[in-house]
C-alpha atoms as a PDB file:
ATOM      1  CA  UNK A   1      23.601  40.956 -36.964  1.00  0.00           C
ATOM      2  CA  UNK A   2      24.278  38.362 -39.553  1.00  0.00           C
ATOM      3  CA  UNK A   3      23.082  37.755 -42.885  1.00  0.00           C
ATOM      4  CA  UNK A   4      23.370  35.964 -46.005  1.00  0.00           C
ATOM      5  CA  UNK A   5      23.162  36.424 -49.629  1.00  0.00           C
ATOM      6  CA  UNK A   6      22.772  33.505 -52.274  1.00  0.00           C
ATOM      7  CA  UNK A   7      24.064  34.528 -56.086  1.00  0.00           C
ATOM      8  CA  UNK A   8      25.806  37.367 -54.110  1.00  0.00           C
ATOM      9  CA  UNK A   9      28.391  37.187 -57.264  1.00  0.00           C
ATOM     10  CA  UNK A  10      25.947  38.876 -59.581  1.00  0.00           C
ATOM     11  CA  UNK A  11      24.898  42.172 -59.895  1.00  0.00           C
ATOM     12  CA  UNK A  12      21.987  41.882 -57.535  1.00  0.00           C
ATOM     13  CA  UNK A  13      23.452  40.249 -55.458  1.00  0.00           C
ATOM     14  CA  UNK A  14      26.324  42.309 -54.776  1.00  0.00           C
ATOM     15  CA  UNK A  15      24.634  45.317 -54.675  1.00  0.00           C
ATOM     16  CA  UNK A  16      22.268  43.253 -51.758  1.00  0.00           C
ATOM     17  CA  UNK A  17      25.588  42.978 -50.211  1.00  0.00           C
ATOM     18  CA  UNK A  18      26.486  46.398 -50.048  1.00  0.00           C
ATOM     19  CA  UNK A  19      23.752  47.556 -49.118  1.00  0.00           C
ATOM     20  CA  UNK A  20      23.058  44.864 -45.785  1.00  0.00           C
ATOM     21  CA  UNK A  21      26.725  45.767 -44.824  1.00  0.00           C
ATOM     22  CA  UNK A  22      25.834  49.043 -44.483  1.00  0.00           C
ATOM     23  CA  UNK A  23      23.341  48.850 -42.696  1.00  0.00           C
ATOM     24  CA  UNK A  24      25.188  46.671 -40.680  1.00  0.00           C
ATOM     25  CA  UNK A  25      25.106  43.170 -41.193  1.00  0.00           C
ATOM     26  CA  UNK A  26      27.777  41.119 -41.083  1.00  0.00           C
ATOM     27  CA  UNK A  27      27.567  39.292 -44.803  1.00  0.00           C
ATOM     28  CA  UNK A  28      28.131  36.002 -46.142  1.00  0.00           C
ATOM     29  CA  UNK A  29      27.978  35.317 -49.678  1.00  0.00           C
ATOM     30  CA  UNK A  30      27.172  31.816 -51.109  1.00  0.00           C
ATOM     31  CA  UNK A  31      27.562  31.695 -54.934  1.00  0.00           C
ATOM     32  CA  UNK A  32      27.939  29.171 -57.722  1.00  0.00           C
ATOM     33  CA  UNK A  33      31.608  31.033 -58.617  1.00  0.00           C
ATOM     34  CA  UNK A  34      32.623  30.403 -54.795  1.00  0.00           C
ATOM     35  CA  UNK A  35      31.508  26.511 -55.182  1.00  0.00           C
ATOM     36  CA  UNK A  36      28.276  27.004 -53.340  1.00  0.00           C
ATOM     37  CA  UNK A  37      25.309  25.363 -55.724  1.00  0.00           C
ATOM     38  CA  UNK A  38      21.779  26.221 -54.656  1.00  0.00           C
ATOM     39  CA  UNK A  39      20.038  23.219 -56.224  1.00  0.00           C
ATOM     40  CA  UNK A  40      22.387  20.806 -54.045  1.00  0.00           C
ATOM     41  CA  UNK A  41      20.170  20.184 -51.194  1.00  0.00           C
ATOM     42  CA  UNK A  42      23.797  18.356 -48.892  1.00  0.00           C
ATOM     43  CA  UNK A  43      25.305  21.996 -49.894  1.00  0.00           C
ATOM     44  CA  UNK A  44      22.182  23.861 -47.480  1.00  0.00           C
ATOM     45  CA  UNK A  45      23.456  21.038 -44.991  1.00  0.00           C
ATOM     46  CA  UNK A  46      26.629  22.957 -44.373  1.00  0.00           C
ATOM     47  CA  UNK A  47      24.364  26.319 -43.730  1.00  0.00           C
ATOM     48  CA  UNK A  48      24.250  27.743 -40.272  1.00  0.00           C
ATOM     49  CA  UNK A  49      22.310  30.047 -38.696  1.00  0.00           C
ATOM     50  CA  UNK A  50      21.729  33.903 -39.856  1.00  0.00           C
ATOM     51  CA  UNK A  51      19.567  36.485 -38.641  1.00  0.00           C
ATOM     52  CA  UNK A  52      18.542  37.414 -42.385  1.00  0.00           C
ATOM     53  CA  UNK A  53      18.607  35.432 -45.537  1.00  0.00           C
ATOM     54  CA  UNK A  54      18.468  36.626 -49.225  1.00  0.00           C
ATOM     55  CA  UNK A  55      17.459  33.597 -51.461  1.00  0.00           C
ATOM     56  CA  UNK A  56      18.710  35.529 -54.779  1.00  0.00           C
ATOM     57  CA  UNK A  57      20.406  33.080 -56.756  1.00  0.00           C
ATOM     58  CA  UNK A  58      18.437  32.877 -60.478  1.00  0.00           C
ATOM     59  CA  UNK A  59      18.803  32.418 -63.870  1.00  0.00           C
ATOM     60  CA  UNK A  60      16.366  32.661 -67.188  1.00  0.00           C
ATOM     61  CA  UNK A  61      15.860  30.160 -70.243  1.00  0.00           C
ATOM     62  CA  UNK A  62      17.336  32.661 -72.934  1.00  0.00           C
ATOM     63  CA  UNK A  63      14.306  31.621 -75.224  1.00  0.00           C
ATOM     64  CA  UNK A  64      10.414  32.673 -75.177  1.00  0.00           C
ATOM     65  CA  UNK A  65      10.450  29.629 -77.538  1.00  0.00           C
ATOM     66  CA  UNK A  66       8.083  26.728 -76.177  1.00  0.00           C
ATOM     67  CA  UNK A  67       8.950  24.663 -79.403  1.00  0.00           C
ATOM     68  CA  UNK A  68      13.141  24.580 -79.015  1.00  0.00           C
ATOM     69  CA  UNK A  69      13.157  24.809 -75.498  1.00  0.00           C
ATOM     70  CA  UNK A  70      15.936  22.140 -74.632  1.00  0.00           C
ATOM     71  CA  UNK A  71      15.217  19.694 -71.030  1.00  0.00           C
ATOM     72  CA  UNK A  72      18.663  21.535 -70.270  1.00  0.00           C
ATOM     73  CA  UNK A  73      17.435  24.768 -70.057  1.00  0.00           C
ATOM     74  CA  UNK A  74      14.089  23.991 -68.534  1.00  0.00           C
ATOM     75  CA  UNK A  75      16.031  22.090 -65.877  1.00  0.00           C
ATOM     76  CA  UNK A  76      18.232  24.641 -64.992  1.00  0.00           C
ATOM     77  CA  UNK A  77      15.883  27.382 -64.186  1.00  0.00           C
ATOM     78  CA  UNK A  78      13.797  25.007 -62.415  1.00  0.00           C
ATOM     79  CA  UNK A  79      16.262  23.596 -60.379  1.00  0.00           C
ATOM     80  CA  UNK A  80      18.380  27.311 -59.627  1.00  0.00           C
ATOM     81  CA  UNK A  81      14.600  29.460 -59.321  1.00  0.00           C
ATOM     82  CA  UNK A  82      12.308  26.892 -57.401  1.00  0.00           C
ATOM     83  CA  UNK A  83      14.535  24.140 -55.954  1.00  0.00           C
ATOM     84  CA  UNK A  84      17.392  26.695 -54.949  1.00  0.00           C
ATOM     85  CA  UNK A  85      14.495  28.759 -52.513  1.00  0.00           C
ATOM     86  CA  UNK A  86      13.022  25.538 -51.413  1.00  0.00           C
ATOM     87  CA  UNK A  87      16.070  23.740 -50.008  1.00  0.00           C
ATOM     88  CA  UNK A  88      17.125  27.207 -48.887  1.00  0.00           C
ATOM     89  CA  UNK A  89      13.856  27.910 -46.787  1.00  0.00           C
ATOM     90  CA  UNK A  90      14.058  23.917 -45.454  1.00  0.00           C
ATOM     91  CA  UNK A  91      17.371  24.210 -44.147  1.00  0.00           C
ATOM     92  CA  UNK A  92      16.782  27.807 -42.858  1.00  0.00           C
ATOM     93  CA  UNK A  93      13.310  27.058 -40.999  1.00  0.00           C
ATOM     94  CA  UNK A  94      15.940  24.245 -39.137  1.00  0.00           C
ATOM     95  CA  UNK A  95      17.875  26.455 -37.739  1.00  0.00           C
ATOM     96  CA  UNK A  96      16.972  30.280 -38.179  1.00  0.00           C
ATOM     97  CA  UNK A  97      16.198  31.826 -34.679  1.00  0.00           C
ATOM     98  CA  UNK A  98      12.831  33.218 -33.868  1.00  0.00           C
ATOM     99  CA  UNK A  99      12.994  37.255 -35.145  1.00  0.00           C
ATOM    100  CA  UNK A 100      14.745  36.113 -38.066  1.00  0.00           C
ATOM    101  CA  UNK A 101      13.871  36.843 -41.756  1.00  0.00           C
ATOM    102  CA  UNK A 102      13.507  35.548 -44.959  1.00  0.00           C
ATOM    103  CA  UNK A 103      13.673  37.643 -48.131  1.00  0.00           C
ATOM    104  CA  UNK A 104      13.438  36.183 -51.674  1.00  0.00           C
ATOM    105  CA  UNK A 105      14.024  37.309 -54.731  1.00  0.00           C
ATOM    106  CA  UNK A 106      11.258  36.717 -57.076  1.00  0.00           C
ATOM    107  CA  UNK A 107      10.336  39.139 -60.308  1.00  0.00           C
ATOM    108  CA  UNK A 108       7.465  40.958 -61.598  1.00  0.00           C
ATOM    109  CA  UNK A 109       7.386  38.192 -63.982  1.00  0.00           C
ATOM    110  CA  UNK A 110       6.195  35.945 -60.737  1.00  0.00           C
ATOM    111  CA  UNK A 111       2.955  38.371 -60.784  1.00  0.00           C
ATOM    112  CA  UNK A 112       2.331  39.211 -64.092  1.00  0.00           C
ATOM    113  CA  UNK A 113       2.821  36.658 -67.570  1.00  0.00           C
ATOM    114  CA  UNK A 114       6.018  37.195 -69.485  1.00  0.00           C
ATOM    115  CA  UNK A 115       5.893  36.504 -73.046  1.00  0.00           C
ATOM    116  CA  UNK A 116       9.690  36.608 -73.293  1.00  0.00           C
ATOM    117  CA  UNK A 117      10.530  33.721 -70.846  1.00  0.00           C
ATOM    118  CA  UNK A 118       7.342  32.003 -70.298  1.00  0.00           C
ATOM    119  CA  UNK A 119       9.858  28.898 -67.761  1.00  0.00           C
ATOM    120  CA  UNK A 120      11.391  32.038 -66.417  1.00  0.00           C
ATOM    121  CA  UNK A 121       8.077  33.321 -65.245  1.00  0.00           C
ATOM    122  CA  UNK A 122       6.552  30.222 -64.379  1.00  0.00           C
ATOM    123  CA  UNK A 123       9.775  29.559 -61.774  1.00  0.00           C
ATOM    124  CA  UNK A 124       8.731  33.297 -60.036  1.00  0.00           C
ATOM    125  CA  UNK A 125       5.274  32.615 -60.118  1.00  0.00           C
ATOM    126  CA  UNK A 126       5.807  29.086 -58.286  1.00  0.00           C
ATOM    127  CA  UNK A 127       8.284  31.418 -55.662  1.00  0.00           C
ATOM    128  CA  UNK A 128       5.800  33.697 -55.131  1.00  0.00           C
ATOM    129  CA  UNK A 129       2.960  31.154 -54.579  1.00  0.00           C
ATOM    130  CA  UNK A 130       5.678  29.063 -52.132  1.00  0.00           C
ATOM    131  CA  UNK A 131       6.345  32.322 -50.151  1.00  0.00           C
ATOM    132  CA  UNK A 132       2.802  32.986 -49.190  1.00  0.00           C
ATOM    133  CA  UNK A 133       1.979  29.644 -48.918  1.00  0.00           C
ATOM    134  CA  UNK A 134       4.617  28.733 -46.241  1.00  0.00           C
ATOM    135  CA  UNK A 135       4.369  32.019 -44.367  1.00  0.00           C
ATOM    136  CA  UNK A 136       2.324  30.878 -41.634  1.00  0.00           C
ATOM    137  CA  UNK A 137       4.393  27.786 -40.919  1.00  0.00           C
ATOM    138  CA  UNK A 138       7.503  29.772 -40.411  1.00  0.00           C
ATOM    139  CA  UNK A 139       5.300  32.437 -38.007  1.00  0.00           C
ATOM    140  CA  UNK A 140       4.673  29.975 -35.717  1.00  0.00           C
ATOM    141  CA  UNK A 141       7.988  29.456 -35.267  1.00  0.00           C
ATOM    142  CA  UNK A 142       8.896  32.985 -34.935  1.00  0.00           C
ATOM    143  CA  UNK A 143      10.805  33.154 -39.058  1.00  0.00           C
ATOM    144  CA  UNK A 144       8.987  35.961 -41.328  1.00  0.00           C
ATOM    145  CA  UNK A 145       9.511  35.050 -44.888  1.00  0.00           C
ATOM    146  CA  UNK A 146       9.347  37.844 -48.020  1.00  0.00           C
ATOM    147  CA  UNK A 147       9.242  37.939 -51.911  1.00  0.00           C
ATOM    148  CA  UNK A 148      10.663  41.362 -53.500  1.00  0.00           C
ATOM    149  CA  UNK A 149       9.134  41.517 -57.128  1.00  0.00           C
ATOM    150  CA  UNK A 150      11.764  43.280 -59.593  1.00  0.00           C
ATOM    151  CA  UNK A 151      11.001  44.221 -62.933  1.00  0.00           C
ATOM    152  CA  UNK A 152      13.588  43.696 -65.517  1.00  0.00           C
ATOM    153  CA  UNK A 153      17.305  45.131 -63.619  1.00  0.00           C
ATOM    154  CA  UNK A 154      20.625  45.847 -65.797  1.00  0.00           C
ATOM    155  CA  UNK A 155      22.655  43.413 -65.012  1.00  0.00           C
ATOM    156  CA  UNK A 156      25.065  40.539 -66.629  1.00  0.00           C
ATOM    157  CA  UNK A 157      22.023  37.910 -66.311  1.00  0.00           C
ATOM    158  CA  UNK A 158      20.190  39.342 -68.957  1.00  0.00           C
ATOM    159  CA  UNK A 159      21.667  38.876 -72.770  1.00  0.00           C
ATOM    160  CA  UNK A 160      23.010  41.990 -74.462  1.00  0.00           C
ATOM    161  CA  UNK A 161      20.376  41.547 -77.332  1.00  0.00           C
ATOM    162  CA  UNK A 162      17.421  40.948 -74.801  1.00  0.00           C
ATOM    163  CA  UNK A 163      18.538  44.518 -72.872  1.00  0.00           C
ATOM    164  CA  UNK A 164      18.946  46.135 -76.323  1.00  0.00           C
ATOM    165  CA  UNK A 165      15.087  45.009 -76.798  1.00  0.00           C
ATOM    166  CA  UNK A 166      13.602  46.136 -73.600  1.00  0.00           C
ATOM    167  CA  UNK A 167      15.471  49.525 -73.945  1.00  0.00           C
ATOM    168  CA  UNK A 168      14.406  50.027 -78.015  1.00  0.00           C
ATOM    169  CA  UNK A 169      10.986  49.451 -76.629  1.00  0.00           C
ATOM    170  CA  UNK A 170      11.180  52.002 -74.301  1.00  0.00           C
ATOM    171  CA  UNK A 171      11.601  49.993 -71.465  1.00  0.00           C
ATOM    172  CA  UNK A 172      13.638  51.772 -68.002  1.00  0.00           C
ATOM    173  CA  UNK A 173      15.924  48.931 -66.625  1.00  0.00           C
ATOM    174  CA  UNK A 174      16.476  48.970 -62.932  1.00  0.00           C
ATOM    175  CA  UNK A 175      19.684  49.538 -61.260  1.00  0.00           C
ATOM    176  CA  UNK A 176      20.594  46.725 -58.718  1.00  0.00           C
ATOM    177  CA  UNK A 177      20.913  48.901 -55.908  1.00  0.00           C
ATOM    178  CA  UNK A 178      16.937  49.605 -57.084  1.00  0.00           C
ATOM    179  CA  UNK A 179      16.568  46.121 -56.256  1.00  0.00           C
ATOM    180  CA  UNK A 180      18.723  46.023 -53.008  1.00  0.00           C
ATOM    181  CA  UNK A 181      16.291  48.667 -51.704  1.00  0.00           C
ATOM    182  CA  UNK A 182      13.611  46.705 -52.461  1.00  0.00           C
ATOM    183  CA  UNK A 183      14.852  43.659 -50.303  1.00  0.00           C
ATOM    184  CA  UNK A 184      15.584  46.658 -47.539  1.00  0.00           C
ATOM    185  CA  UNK A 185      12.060  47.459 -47.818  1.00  0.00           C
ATOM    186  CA  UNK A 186      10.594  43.821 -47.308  1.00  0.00           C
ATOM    187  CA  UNK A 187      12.974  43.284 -44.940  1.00  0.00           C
ATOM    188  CA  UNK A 188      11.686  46.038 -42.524  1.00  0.00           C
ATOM    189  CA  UNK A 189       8.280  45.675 -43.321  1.00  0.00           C
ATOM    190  CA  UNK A 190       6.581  43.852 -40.168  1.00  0.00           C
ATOM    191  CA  UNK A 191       4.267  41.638 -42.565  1.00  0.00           C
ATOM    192  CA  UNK A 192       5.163  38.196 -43.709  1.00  0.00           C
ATOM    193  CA  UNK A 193       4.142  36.340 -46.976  1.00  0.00           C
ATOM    194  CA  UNK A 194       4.287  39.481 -48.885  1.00  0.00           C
ATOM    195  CA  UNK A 195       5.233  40.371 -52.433  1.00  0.00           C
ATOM    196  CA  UNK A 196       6.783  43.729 -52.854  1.00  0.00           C
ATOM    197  CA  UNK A 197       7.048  45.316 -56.170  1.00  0.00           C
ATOM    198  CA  UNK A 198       9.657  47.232 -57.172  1.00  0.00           C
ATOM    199  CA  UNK A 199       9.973  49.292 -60.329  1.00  0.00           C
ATOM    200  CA  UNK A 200      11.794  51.979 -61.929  1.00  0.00           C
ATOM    201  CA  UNK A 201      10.933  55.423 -60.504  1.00  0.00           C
ATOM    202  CA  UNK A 202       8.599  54.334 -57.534  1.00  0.00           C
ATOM    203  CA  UNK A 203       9.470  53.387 -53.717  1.00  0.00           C
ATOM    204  CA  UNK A 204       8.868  49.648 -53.053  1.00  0.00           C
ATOM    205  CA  UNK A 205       5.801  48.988 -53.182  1.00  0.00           C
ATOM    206  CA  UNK A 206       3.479  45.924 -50.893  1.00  0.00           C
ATOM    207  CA  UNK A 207       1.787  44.598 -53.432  1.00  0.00           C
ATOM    208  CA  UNK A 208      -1.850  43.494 -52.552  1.00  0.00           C
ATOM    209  CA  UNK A 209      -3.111  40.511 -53.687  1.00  0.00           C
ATOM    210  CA  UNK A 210      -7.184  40.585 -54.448  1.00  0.00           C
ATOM    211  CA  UNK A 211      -8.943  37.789 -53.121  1.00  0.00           C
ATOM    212  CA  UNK A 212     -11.103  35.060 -55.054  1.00  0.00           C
ATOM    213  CA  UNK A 213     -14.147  34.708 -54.528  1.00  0.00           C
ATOM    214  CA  UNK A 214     -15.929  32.120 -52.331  1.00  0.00           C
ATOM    215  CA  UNK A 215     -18.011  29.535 -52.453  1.00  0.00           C
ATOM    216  CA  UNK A 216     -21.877  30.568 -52.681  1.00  0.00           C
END
């Protein structure tokens, strides 16, 4: 079985890596440090064929500041948290067999808002609404696709002062590996279009979404 794992670099990422390889998967890792940008659509070009893929790659603003956010950094999380899954899934739906999967890594800030990076959340909310929106696209051709929903994890993507924030409100980071088992969780789950929430303390979790209601 073979798999692969974008911003496999990070601390996510890696522990995503671990974790696949031991349950068996043979691993590729694609990350910016290696020369592999997810916002590159000729990059996915290069992209063969896996029997599971981890979109993972993302980044936040740094700022909950609407005023001084700079085109920069508004660009950047764009481009690395929407147009890294979407060029991902494009190239994948080309040539991913039937039985494979699709995992990506949204947040909880994709289901709930997020005061402290409103770009940040509106990049996971957009991933989370592209998941379940393509899902029955990629059935038909045999491709399940999957969002895991993290809350906040301890790793090197989040600022020092930001984790020194959550924590002095009380707040119980995640450890990566939390998250890898998350992905696990998604990843054997025989749904598609799903969010899964993970948290600290509690098993993965499908979350369900409550319908609107119709027309009268």
């Amino acid at each position: 079985m073979t798999a692969l794992v974008t911003g496999s670099a990070g601390g996510i990422g890696s522990a995503i890596v671990r974790k696949l390889e031991r349950e068996g998967f043979e691993v590729k890792g694609l990350d910016l440090v290696d020369g592999f940008d997810v916002t590159d659509p000729e990059a996915w070009e290069h992209v063969g064929s896996v029997d599971l893929a981890c979109l993972n790659a993302g980044v936040l603003t740094g700022t909950d500041d609407i005023a001084g956010l700079t085109e920069e950094q508004y660009r950047r999380a764009v481009g690395v948290n929407v147009d890294g899954v979407v060029w991902g899934v494009r190239r994948l739906d080309r040539v991913m067999p039937p039985g494979s999967t699709i995992v990506v890594t949204a947040s909880l800030a994709g289901l709930v808002g997020i005061p402290d990076d409103p770009i940040y959340g509106l990049t996971k909310h957009a991933v989370v609404g592209f998941v379940r929106s393509v899902a029955d696209q990629l059935w038909s051709r045999g491709i399940r696709i999957q969002a895991v929903c993290p809350g906040w994890a301890d790793t090197g993507l989040m600022p020092s002062e930001f984790k020194q924030e959550l924590t002095g409100r009380g707040y119980r980071l995640l450890r990566p590996e939390d998250v890898a088992d998350g992905v696990w969780a998604a990843y054997k789950s025989e749904g598609t279009g799903e969010a899964w929430v993970v948290q600290p303390g509690r098993d993965p979790l499908h979350y369900e979404f409550k319908g609107v209601p119709g027309p009268r």
